[in-house]
N, C-alpha and C. Protein backbone atom coordinates (compact mmCIF):
# COMPACT_ATOMS: atom_id res chain seq x y z
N UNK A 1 66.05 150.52 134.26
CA UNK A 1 65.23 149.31 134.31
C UNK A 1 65.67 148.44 135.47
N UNK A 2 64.60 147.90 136.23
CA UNK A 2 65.06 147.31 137.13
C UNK A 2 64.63 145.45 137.12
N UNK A 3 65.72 144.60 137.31
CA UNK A 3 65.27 143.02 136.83
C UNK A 3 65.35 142.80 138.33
N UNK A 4 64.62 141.66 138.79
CA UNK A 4 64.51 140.80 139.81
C UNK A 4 64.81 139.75 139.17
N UNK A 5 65.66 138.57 140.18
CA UNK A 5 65.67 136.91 139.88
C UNK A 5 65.37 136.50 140.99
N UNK A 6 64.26 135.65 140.75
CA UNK A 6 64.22 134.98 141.85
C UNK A 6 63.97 133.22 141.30
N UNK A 7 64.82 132.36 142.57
CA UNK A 7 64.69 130.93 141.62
C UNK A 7 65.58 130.20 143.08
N UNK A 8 65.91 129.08 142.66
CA UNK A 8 67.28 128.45 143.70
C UNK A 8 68.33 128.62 143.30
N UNK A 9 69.25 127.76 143.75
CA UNK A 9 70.77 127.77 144.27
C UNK A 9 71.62 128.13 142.76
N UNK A 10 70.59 127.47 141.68
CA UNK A 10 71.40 128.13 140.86
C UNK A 10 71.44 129.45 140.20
N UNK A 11 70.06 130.30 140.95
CA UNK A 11 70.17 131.75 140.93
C UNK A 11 70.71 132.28 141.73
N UNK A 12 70.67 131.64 143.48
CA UNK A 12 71.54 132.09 144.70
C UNK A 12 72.81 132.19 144.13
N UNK A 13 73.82 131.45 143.81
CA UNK A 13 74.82 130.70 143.58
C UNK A 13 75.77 131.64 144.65
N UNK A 14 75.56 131.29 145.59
CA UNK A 14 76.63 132.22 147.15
C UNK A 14 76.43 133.37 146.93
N UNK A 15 75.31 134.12 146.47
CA UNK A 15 75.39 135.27 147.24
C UNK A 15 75.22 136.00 148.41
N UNK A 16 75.50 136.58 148.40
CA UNK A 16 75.89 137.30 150.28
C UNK A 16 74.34 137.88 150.36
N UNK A 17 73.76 137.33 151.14
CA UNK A 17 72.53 137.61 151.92
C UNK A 17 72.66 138.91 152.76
N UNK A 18 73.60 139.26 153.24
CA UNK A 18 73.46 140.65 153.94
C UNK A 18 73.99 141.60 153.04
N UNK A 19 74.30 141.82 151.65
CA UNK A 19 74.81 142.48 150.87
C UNK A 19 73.28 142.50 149.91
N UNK A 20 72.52 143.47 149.86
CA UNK A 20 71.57 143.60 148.85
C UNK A 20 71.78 143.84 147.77
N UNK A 21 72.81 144.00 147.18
CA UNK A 21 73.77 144.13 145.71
C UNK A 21 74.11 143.29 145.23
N UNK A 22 74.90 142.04 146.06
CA UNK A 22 75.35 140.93 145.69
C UNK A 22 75.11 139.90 144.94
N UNK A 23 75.09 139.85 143.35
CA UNK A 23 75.07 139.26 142.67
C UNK A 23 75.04 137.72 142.41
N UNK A 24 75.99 137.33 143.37
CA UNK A 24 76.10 136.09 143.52
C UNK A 24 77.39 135.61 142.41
N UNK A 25 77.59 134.45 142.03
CA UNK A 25 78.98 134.12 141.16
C UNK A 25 78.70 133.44 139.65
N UNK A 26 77.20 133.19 139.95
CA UNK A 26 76.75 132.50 138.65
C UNK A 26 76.03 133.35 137.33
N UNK A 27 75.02 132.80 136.98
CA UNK A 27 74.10 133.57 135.75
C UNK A 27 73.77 134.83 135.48
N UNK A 28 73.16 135.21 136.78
CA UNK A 28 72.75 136.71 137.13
C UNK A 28 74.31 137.70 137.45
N UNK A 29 75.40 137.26 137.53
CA UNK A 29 76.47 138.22 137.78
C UNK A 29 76.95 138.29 136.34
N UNK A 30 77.08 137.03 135.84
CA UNK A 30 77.97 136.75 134.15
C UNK A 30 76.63 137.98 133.40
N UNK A 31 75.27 137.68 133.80
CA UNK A 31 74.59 138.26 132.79
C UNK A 31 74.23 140.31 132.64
N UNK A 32 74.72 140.81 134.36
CA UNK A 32 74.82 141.93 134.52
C UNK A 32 76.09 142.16 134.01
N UNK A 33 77.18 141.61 134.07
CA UNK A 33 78.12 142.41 133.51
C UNK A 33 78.59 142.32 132.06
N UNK A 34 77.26 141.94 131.54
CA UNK A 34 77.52 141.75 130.11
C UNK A 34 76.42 142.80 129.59
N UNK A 35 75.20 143.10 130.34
CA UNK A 35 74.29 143.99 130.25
C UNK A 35 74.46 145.32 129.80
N UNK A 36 75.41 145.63 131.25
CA UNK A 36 75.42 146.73 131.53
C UNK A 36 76.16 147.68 130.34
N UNK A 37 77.31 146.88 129.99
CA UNK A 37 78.35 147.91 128.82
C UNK A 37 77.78 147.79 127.79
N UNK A 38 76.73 146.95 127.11
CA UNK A 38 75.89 146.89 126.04
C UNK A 38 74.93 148.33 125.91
N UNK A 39 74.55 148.92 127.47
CA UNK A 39 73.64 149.92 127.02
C UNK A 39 74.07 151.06 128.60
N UNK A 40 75.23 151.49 128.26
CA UNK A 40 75.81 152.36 128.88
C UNK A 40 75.11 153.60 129.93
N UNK A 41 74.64 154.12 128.79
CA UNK A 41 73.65 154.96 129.33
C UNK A 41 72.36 155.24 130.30
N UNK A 42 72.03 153.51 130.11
CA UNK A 42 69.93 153.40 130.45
C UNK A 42 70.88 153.09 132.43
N UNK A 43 70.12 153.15 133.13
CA UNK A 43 70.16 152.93 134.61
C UNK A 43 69.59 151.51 134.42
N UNK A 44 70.28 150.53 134.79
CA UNK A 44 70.05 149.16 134.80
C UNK A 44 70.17 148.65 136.02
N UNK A 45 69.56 147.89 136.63
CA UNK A 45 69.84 147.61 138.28
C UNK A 45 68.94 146.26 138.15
N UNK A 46 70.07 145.46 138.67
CA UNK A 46 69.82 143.87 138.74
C UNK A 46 69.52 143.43 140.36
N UNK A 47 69.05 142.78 140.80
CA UNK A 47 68.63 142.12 142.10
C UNK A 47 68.14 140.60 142.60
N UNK A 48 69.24 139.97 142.76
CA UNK A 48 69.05 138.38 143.16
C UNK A 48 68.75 138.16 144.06
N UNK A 49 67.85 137.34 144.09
CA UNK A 49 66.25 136.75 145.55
C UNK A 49 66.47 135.57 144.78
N UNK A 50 67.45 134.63 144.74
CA UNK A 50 67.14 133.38 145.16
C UNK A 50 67.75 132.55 146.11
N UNK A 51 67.21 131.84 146.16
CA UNK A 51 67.56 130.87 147.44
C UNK A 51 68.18 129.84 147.34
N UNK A 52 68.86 129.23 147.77
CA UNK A 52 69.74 127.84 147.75
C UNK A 52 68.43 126.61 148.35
N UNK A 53 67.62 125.63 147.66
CA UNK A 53 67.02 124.95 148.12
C UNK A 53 65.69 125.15 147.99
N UNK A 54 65.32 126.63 148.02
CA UNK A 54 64.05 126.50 147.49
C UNK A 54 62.95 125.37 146.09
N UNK A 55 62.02 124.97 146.76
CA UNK A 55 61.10 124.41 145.87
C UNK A 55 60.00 125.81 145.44
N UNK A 56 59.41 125.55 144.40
CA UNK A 56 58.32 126.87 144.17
C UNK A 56 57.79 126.90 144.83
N UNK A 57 57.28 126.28 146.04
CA UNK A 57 56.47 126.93 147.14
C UNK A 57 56.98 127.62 147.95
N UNK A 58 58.35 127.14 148.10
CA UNK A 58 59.19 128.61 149.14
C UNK A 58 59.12 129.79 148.30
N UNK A 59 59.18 130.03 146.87
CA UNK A 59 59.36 131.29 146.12
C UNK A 59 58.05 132.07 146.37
N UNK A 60 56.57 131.17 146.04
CA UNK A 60 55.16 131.17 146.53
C UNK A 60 55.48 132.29 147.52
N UNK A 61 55.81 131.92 148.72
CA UNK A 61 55.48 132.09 149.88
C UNK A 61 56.74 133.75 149.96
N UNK A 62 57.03 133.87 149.14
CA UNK A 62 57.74 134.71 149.41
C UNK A 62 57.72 135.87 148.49
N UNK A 63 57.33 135.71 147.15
CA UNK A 63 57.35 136.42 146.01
C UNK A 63 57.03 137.90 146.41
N UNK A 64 56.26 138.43 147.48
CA UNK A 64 55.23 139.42 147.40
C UNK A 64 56.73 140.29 148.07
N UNK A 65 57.36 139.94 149.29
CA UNK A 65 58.39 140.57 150.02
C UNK A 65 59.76 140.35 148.52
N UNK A 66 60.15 139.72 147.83
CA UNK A 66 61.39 139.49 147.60
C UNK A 66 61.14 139.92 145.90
N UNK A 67 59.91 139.95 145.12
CA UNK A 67 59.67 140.73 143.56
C UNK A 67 58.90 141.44 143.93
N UNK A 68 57.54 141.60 144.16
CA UNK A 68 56.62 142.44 144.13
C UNK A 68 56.79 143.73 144.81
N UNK A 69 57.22 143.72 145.83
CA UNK A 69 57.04 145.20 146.83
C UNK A 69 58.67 145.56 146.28
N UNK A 70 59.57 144.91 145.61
CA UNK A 70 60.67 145.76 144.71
C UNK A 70 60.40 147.01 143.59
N UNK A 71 59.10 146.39 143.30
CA UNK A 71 58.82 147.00 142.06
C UNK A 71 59.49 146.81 140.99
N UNK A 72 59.54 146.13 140.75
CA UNK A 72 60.47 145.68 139.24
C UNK A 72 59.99 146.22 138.27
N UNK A 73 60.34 146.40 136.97
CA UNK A 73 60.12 146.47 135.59
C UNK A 73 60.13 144.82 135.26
N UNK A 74 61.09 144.40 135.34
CA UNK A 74 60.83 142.63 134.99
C UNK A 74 61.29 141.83 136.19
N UNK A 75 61.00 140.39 135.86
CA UNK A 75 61.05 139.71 137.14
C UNK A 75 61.73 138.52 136.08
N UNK A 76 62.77 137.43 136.43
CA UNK A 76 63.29 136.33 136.12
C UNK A 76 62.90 135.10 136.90
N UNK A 77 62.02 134.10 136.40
CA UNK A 77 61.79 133.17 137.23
C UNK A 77 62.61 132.02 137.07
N UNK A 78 63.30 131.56 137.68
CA UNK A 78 63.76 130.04 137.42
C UNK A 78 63.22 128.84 138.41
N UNK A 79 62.71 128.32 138.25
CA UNK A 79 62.12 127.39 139.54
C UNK A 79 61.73 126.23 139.20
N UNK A 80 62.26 124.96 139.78
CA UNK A 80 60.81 123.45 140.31
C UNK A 80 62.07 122.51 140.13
N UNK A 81 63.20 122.81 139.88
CA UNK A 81 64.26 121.56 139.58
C UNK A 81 64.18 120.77 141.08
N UNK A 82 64.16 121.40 141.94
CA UNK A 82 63.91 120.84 143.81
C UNK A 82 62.72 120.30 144.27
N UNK A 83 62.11 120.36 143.22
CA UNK A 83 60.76 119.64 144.05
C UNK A 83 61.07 118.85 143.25
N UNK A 84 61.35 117.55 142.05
CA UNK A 84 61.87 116.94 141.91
C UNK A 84 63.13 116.41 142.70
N UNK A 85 64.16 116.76 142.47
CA UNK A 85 65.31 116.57 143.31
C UNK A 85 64.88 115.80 144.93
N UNK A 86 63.78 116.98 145.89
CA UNK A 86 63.81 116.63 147.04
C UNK A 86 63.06 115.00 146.98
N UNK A 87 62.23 115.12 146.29
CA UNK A 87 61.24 113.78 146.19
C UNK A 87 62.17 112.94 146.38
N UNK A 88 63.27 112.60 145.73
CA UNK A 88 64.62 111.57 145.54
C UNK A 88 65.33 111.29 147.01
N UNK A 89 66.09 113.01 147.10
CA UNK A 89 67.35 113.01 148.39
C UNK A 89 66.36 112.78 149.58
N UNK A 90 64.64 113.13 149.76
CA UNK A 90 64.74 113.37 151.35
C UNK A 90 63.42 112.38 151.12
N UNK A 91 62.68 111.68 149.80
CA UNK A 91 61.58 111.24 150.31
C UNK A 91 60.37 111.86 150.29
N UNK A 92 60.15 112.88 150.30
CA UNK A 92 58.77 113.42 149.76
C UNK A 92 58.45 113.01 148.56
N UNK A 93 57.04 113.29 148.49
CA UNK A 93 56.10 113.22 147.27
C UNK A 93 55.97 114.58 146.38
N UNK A 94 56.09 114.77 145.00
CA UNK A 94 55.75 115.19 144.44
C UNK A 94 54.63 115.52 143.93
N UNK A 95 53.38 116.03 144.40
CA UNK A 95 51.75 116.42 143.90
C UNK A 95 51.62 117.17 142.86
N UNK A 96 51.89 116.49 141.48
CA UNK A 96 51.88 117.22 140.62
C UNK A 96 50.80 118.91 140.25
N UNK A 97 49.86 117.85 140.81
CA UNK A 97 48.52 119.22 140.89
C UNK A 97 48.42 120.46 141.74
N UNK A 98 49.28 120.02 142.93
CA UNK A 98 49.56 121.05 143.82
C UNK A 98 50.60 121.80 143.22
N UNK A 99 51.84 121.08 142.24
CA UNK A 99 53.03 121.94 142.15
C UNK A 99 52.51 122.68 140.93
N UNK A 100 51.66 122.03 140.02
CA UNK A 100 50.91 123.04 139.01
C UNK A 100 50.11 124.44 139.72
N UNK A 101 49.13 124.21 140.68
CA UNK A 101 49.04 124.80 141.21
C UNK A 101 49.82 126.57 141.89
N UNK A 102 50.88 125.80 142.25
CA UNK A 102 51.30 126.43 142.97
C UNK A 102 52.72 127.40 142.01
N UNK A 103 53.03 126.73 140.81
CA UNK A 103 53.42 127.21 139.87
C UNK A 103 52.57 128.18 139.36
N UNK A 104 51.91 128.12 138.92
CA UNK A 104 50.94 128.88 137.79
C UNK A 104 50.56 130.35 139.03
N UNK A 105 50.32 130.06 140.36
CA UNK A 105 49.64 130.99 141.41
C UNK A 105 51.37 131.88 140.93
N UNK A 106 52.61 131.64 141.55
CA UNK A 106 53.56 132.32 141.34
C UNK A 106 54.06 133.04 140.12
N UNK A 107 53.54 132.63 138.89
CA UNK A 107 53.51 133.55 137.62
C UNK A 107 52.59 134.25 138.00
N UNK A 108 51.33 133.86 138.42
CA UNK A 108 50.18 135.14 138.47
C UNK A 108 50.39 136.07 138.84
N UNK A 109 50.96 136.13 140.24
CA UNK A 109 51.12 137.32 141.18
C UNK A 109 52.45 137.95 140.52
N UNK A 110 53.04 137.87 139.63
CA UNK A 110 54.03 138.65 139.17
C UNK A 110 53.11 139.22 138.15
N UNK A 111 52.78 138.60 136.91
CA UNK A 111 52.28 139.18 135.93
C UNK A 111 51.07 139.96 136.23
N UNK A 112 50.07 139.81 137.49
CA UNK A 112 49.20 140.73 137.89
C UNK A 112 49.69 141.85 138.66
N UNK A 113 51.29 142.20 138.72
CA UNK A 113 51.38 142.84 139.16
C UNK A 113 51.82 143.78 138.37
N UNK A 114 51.84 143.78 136.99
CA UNK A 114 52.44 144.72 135.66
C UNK A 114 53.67 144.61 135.90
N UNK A 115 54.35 143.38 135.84
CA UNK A 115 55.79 142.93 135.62
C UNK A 115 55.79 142.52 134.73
N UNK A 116 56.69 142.95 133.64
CA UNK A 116 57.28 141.64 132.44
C UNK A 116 57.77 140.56 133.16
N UNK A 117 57.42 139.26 133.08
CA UNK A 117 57.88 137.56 133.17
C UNK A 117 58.29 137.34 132.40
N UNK A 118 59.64 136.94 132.42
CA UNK A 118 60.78 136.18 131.69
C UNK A 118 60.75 135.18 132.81
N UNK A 119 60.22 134.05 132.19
CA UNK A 119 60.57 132.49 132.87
C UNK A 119 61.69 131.73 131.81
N UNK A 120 62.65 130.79 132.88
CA UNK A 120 63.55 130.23 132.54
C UNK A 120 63.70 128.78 132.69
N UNK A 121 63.22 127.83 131.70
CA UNK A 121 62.90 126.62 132.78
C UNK A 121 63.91 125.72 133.25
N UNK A 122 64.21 125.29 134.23
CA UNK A 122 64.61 123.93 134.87
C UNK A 122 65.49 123.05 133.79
N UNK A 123 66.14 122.38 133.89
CA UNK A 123 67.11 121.16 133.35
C UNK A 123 67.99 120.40 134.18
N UNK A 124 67.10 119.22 133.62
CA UNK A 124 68.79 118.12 134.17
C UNK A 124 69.20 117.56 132.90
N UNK A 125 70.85 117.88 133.12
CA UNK A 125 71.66 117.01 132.90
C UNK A 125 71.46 115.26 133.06
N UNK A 126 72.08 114.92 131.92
CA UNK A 126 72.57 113.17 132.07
C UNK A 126 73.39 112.43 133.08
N UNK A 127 73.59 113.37 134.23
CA UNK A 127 74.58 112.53 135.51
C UNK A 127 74.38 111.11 135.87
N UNK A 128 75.00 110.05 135.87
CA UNK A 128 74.10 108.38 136.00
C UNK A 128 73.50 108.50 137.26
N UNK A 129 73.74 109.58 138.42
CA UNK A 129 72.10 109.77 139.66
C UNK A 129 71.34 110.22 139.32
N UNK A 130 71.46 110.81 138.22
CA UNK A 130 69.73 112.03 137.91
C UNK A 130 69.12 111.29 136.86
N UNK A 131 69.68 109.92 136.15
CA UNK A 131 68.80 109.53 135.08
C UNK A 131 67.56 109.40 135.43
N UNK A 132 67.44 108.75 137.34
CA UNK A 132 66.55 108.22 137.64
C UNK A 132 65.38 109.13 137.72
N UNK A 133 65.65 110.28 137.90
CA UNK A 133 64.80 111.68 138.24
C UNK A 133 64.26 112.39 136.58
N UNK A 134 64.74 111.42 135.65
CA UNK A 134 63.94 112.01 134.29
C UNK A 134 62.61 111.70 133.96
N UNK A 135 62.09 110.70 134.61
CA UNK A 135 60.54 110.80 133.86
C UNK A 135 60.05 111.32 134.85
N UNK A 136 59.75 111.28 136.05
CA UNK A 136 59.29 112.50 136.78
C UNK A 136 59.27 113.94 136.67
N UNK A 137 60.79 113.93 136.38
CA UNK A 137 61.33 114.98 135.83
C UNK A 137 60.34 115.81 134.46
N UNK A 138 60.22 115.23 133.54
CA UNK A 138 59.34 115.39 132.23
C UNK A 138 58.16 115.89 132.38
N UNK A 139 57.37 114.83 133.64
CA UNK A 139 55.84 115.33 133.83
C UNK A 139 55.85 116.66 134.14
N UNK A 140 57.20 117.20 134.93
CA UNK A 140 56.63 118.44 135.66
C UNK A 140 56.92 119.33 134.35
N UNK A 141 58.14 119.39 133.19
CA UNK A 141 58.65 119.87 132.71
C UNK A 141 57.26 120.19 131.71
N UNK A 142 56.33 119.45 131.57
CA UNK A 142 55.14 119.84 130.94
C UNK A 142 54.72 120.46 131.29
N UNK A 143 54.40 120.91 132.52
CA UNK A 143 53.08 121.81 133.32
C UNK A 143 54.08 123.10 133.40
N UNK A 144 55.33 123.27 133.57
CA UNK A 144 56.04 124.33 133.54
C UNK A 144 56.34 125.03 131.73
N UNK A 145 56.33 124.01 130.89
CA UNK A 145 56.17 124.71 129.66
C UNK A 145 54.91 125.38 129.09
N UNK A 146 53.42 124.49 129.89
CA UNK A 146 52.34 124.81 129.59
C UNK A 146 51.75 126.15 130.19
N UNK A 147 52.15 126.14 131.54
CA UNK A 147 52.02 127.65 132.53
C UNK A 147 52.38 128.48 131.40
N UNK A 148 54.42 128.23 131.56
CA UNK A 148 55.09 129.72 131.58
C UNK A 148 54.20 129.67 129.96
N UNK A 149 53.81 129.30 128.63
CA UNK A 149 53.77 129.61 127.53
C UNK A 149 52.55 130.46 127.39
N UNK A 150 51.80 129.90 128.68
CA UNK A 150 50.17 130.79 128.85
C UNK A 150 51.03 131.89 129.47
N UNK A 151 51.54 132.19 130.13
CA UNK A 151 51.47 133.50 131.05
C UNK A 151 52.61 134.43 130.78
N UNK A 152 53.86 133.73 130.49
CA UNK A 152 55.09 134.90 130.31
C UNK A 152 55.34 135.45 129.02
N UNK A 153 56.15 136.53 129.01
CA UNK A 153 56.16 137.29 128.00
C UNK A 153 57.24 136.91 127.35
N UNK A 154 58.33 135.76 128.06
CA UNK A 154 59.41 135.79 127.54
C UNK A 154 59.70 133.72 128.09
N UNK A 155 60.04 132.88 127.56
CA UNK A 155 59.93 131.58 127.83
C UNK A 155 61.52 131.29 127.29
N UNK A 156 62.67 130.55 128.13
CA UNK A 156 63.47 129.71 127.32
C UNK A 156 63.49 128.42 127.92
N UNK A 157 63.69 127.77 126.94
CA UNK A 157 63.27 126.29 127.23
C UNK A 157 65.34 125.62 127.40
N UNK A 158 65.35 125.62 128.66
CA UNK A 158 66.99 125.24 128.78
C UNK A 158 67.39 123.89 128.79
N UNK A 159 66.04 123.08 128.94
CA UNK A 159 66.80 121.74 129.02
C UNK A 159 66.92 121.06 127.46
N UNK A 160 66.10 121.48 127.15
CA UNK A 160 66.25 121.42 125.43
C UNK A 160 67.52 121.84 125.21
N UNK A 161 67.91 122.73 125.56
CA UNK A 161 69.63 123.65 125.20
C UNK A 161 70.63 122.56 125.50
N UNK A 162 70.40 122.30 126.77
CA UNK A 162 71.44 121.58 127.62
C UNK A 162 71.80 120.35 127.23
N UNK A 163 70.51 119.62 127.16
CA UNK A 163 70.43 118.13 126.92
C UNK A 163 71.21 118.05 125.21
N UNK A 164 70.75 119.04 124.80
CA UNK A 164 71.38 119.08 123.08
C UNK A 164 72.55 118.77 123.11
N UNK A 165 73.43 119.83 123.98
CA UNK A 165 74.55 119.94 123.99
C UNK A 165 75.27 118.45 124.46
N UNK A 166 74.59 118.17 125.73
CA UNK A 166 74.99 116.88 126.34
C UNK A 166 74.98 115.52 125.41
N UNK A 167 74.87 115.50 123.95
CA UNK A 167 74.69 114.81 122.91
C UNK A 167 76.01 114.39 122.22
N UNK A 168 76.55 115.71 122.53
CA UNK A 168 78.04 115.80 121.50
C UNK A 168 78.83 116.31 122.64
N UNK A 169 78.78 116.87 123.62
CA UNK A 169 79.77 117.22 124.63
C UNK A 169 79.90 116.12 125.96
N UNK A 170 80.50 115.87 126.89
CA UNK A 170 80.37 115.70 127.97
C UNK A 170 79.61 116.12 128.76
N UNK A 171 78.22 116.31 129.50
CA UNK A 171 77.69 117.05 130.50
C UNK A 171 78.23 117.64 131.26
N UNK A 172 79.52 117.49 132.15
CA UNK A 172 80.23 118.05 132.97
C UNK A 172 80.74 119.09 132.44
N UNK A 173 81.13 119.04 131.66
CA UNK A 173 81.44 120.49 130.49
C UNK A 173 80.57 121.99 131.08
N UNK A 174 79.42 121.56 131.34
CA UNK A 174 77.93 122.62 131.43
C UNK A 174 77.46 122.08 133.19
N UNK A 175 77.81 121.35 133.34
CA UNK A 175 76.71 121.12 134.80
C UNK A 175 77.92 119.90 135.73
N UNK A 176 77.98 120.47 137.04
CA UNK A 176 78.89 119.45 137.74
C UNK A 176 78.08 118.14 138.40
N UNK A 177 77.01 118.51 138.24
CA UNK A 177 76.27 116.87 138.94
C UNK A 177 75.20 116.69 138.10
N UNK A 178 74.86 117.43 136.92
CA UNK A 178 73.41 117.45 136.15
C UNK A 178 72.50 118.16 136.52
N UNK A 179 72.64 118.76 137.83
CA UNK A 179 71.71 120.22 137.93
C UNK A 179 72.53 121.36 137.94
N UNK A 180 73.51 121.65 138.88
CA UNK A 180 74.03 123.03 139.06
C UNK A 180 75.29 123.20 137.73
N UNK A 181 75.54 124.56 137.13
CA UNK A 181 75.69 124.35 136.23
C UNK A 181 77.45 124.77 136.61
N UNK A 182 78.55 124.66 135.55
CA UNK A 182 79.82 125.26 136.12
C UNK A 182 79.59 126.70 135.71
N UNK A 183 80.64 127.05 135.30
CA UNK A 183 80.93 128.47 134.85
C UNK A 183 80.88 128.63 133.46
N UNK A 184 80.96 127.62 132.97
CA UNK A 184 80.70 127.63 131.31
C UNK A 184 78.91 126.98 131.14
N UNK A 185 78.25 126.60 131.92
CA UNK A 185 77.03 126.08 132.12
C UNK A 185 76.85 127.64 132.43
N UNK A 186 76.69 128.68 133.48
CA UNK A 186 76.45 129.57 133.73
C UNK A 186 76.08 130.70 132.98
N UNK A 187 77.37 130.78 131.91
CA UNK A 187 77.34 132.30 130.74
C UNK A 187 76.63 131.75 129.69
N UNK A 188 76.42 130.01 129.69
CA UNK A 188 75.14 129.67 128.43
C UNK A 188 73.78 130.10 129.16
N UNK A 189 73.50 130.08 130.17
CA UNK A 189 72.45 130.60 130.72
C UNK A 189 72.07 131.75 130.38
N UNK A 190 73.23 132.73 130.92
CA UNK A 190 73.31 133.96 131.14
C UNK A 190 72.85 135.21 129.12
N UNK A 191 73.90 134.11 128.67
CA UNK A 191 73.60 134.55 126.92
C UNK A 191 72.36 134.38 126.58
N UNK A 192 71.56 133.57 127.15
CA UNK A 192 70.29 132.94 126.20
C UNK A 192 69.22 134.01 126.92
N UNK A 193 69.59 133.83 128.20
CA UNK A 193 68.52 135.32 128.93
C UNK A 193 68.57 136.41 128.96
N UNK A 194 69.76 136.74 128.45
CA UNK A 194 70.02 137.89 127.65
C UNK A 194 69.26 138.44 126.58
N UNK A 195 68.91 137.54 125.96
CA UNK A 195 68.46 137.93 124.52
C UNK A 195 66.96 138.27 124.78
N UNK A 196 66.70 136.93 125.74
CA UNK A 196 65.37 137.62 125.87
C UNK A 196 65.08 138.98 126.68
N UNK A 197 66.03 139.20 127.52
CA UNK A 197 65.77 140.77 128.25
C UNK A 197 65.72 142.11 127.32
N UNK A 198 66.82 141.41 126.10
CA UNK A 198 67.23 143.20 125.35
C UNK A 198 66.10 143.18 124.32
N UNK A 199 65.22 141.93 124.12
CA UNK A 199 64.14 142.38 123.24
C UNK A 199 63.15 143.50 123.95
N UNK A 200 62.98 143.59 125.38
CA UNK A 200 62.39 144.49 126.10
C UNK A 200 62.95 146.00 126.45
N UNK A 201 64.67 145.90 125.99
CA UNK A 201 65.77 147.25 126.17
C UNK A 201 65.77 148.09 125.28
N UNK A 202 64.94 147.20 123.63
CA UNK A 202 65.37 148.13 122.25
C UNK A 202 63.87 149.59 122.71
């Protein structure tokens, strides 16, 4: 079986761009090597396409070269925490209708391509810079629950997870600024997308 991820920095998380194997240090590495000894036998082959910085329109613009012409069996989407984010650090606008848009076009072209979609959504953390980025934050978090629930085969809702946790824990515990997550933020990722992959392994 072969998975694609494609998403940002927290699917990149440093992986080596000239190494087509390279896992990277975060979700997608914790979650292959937890995969793999679970089902010894099956040929499992993981492949990370994300980008550090991407908004879903860079994924858009790229999906067809970096999931589609892979041929996957499944595809992992994580995407839109940056088009929020950038609106903040650099000043752009957020067009909700365009990023719906342009969301919903990037599930299509996977799922019209006879890929299983496992979408993963977006979360911020409580950091006192990102409070400001929560009701913006929310609107989009609607149109991304409303897409992925129409279109994917597989949905986890992480900021629900996260934010839970961030109730009774420290946030920093799970996330070093409220988006990128640590290493214990990472294998909660990695566990929860797990589960949804091996419902497709039995």
């Amino acid at each position: 079986m072969k998975i694609v991820f494609i998403g940002d920095s927290i699917t990149d998380c440093e992986r080596d761009r000239a190494d087509d194997n390279s896992l990277g240090n975060g979700y997608v590495k914790i979650l292959a090597d937890k995969l793999r000894p679970i089902y010894p036998d099956m040929d499992i082959e993981l492949i990370n396409r994300g980008v550090s910085g991407n908004e879903v329109c860079d994924m858009l613009a790229r999906v067809q070269k970096d999931v589609i012409d892979l041929k996957p069996d499944a595809a992992v989407v994580m995407a839109g925490i940056n088009n929020v984010i950038h609106q903040f650090k650099y000043g752009k606008t957020l067009d909700l209708k365009q990023f719906e848009r342009d969301y919903r076009a990037l599930l299509t072209k996977i799922k019209d391509a006879g890929i299983l979609l496992i979408v993963l959504e977006p979360f911020l953390m409580p950091a006192p810079d990102k409070l400001r980025m929560r009701p913006l934050f929310n609107q989009e978090l609607e149109i991304i629950r409303r897409v992925a629930t129409e279109l994917a085969d597989e949905f986890v809702a992480y900021d629900e997870v996260f934010n839970g946790l961030a109730e009774s824990i420290r946030y920093t515990e799970y996330s070093v600024d409220g988006v990128h997550p640590t290493h214990r933020g990472s294998r909660l990722i990695a566990d929860t997308a797990i589960k949804a992959i091996r419902k497709h392994l039995m």
